[in-house]
N, C-alpha and C. Protein backbone atom coordinates (compact mmCIF):
# COMPACT_ATOMS: atom_id res chain seq x y z
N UNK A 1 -6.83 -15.69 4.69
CA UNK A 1 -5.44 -16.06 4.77
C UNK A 1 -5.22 -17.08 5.88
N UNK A 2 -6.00 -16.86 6.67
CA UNK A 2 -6.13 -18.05 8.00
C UNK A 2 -5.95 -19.15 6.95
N UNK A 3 -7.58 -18.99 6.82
CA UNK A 3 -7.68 -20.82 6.45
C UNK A 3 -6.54 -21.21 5.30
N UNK A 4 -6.37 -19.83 4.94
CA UNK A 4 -5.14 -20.91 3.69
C UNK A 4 -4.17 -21.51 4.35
N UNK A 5 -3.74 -20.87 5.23
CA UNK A 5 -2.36 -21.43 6.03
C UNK A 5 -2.67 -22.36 7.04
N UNK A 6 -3.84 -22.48 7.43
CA UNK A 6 -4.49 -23.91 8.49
C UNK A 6 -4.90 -24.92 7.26
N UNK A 7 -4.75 -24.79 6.07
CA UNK A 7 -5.10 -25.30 5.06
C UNK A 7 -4.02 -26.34 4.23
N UNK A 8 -2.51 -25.51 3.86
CA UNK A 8 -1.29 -25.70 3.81
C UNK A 8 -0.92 -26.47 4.78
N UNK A 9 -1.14 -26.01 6.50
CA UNK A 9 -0.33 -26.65 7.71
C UNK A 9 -1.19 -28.17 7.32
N UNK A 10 -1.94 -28.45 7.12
CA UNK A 10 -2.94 -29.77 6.98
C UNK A 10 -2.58 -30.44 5.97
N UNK A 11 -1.65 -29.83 4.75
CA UNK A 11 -1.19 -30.61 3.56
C UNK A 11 -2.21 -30.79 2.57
N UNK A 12 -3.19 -29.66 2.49
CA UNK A 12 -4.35 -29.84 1.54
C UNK A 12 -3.53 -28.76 0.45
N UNK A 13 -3.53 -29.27 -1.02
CA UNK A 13 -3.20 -28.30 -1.92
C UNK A 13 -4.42 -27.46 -2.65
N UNK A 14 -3.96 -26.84 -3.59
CA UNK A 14 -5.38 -26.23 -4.24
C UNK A 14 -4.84 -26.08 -5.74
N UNK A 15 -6.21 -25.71 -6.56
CA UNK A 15 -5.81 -26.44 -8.30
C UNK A 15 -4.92 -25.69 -8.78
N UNK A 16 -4.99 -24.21 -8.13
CA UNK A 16 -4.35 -23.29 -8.83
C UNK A 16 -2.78 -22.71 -8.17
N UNK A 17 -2.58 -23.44 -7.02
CA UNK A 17 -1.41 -22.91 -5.94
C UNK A 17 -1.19 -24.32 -5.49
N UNK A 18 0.50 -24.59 -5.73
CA UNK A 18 0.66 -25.93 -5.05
C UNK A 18 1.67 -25.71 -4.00
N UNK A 19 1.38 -24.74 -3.17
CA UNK A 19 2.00 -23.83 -1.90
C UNK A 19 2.47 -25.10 -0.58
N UNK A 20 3.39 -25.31 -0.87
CA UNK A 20 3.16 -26.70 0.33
C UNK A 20 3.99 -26.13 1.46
N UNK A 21 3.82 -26.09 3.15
CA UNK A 21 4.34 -25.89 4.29
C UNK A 21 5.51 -25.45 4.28
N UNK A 22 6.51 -25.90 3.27
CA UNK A 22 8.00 -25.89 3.44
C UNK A 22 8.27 -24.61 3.06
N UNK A 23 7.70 -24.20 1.63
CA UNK A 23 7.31 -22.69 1.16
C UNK A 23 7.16 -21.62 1.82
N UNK A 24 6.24 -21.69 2.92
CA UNK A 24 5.89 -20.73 3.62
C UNK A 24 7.07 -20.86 4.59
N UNK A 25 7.64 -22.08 5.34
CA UNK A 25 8.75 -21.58 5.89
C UNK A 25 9.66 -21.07 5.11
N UNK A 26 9.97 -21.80 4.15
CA UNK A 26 11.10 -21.05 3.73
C UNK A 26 10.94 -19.36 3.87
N UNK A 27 9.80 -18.64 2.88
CA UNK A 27 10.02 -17.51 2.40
C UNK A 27 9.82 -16.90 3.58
N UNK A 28 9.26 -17.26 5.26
CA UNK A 28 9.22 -17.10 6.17
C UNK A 28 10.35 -16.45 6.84
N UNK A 29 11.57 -17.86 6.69
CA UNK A 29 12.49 -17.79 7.16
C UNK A 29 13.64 -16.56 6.78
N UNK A 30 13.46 -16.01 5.54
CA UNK A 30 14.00 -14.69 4.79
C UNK A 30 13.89 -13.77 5.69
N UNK A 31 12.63 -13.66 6.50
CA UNK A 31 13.05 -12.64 6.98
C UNK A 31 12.60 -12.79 9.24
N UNK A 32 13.58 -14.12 9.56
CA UNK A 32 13.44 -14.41 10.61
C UNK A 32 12.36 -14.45 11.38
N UNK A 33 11.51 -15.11 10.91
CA UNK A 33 10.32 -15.27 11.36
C UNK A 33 9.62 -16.96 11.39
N UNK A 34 9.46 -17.80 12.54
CA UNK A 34 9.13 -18.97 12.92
C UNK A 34 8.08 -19.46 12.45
N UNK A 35 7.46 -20.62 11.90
CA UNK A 35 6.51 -20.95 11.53
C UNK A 35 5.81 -21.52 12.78
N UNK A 36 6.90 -22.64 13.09
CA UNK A 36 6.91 -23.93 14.08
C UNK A 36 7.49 -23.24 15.21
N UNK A 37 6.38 -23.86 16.28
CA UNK A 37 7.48 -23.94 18.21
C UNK A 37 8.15 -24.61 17.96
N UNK A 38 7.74 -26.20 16.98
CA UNK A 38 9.11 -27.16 17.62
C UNK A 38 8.97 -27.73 16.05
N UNK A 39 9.30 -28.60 16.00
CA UNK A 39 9.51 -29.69 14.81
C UNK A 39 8.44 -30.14 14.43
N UNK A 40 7.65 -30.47 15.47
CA UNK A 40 5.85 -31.15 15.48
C UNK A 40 4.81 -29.95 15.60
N UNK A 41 5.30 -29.27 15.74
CA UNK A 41 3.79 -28.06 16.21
C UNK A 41 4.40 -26.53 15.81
N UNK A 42 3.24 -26.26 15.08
CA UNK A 42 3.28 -24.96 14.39
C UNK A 42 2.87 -23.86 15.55
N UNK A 43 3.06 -22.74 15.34
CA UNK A 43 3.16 -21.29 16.58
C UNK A 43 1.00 -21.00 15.91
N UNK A 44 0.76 -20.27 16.87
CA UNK A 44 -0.77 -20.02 16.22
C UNK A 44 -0.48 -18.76 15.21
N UNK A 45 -1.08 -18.99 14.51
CA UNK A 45 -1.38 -17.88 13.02
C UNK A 45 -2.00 -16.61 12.82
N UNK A 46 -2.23 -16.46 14.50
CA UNK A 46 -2.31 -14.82 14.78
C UNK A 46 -1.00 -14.40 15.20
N UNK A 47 -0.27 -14.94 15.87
CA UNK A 47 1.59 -14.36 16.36
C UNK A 47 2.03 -14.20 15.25
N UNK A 48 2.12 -15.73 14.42
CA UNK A 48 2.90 -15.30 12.87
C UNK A 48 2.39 -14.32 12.21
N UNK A 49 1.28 -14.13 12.39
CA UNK A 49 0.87 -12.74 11.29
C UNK A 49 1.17 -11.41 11.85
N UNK A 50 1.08 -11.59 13.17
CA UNK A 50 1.53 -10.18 13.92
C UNK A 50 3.29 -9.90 14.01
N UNK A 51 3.49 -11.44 13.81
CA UNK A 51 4.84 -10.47 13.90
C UNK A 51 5.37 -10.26 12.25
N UNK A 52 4.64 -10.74 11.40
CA UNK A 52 4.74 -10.21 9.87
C UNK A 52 4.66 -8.81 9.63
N UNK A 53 3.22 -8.46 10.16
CA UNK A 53 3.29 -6.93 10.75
C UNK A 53 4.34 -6.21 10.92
N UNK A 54 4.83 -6.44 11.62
CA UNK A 54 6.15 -5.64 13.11
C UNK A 54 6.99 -5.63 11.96
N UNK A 55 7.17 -6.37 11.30
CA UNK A 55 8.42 -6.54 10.60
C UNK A 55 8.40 -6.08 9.10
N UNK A 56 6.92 -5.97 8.15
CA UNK A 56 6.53 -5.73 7.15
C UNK A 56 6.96 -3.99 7.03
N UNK A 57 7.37 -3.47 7.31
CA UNK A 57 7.78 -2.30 6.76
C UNK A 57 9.92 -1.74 7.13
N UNK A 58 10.44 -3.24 7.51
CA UNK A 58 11.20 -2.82 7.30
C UNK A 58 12.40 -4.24 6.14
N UNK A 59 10.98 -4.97 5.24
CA UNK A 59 10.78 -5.56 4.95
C UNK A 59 11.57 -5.01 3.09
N UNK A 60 12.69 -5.92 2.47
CA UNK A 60 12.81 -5.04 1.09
C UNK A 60 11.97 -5.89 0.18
N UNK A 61 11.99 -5.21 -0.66
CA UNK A 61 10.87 -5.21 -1.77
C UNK A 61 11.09 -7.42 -2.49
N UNK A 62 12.11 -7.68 -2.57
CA UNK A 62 11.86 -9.36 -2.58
C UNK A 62 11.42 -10.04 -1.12
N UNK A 63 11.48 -9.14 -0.39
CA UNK A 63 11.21 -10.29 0.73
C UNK A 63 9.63 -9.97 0.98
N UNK A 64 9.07 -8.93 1.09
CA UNK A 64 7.87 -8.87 0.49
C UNK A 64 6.74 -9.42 -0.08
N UNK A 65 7.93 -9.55 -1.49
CA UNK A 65 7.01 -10.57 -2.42
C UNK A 65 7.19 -12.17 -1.94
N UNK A 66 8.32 -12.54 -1.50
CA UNK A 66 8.13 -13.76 -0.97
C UNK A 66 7.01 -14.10 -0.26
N UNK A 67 7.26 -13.68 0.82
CA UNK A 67 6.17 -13.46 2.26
C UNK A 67 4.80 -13.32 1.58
N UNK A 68 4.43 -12.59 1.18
CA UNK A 68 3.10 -12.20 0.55
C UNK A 68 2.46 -13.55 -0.64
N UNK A 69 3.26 -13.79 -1.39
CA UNK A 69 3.02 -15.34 -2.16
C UNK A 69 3.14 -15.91 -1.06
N UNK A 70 3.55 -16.88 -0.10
CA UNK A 70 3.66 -17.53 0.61
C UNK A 70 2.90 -17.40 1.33
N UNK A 71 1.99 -16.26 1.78
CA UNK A 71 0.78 -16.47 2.73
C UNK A 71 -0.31 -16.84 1.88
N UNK A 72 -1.10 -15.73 0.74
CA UNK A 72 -1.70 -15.33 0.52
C UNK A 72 -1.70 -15.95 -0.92
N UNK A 73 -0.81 -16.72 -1.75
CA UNK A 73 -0.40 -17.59 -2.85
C UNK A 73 -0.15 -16.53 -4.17
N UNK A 74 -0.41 -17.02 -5.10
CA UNK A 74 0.14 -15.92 -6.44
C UNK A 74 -1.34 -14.63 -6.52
N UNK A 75 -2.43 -15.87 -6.61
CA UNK A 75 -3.54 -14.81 -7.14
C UNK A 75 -4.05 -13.78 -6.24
N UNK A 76 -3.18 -13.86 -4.66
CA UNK A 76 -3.49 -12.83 -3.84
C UNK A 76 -2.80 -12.29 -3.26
N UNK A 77 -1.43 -12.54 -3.80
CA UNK A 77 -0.21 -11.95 -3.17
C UNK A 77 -0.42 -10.41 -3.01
N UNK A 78 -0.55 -9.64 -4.31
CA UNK A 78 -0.71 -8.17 -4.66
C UNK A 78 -2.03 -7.86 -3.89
N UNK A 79 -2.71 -7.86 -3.48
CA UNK A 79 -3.62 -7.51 -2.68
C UNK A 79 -3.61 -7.83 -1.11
N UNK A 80 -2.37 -8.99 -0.86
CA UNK A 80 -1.94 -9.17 0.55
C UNK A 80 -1.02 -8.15 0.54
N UNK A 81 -0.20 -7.94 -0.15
CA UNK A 81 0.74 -6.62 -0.38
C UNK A 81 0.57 -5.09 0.15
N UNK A 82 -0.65 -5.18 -0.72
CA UNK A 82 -1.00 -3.61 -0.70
C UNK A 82 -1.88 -3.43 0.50
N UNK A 83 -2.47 -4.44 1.61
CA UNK A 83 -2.90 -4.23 3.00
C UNK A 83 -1.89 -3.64 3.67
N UNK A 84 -0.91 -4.54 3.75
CA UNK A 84 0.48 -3.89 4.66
C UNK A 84 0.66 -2.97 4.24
N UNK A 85 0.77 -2.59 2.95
CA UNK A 85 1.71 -1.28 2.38
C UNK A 85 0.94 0.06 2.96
N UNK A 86 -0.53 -0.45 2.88
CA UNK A 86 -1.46 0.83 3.24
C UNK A 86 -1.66 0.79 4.85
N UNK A 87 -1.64 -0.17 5.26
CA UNK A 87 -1.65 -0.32 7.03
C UNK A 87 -0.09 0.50 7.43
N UNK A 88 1.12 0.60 6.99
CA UNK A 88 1.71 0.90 7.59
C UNK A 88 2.87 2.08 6.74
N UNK A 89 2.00 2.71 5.84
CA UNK A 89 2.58 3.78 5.85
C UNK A 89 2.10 5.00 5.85
């Protein structure tokens, strides 16, 4: 999931997910959570994921699925899903 999102932040697409930066903020932004420090520079991708964490269980069931496509894209959303679901309940 790293490299996908150091992957995305770089503007590289892939054949099967055309997931571009704005995406991940957006579905990011659903549930108050920063991509970027500033306009030019993204936060490192262990904070964003930790605070996905913190926040993934009080998280409703669309924002979820947002977040989870948006990291992890369609073909791994449900299996980015069910980490959190089993990490934190």
């Amino acid at each position: 999931m790293f490299a996908r999102l150091e992957n995305i932040k770089l503007g590289k697409m892939f054949e099967d997910d055309a997931t571009n930066i704005n995406d991940v903020e957006r579905a990011l932004s659903l549930v108050n959570i920063r991509l970027r420090d500033t306009a030019t520079s993204f936060r490192p991708m262990g904070d964003v994921m930790d605070e996905i964490a913190e926040k993934w269980s009080t998280m409703n069931e669309i924002e979820q699925s947002a977040v989870a496509n948006a990291i992890a894209g369609k073909n791994y959303a449900r299996t980015y899903s069910n980490i959190w679901k089993f990490a934190f309940n």
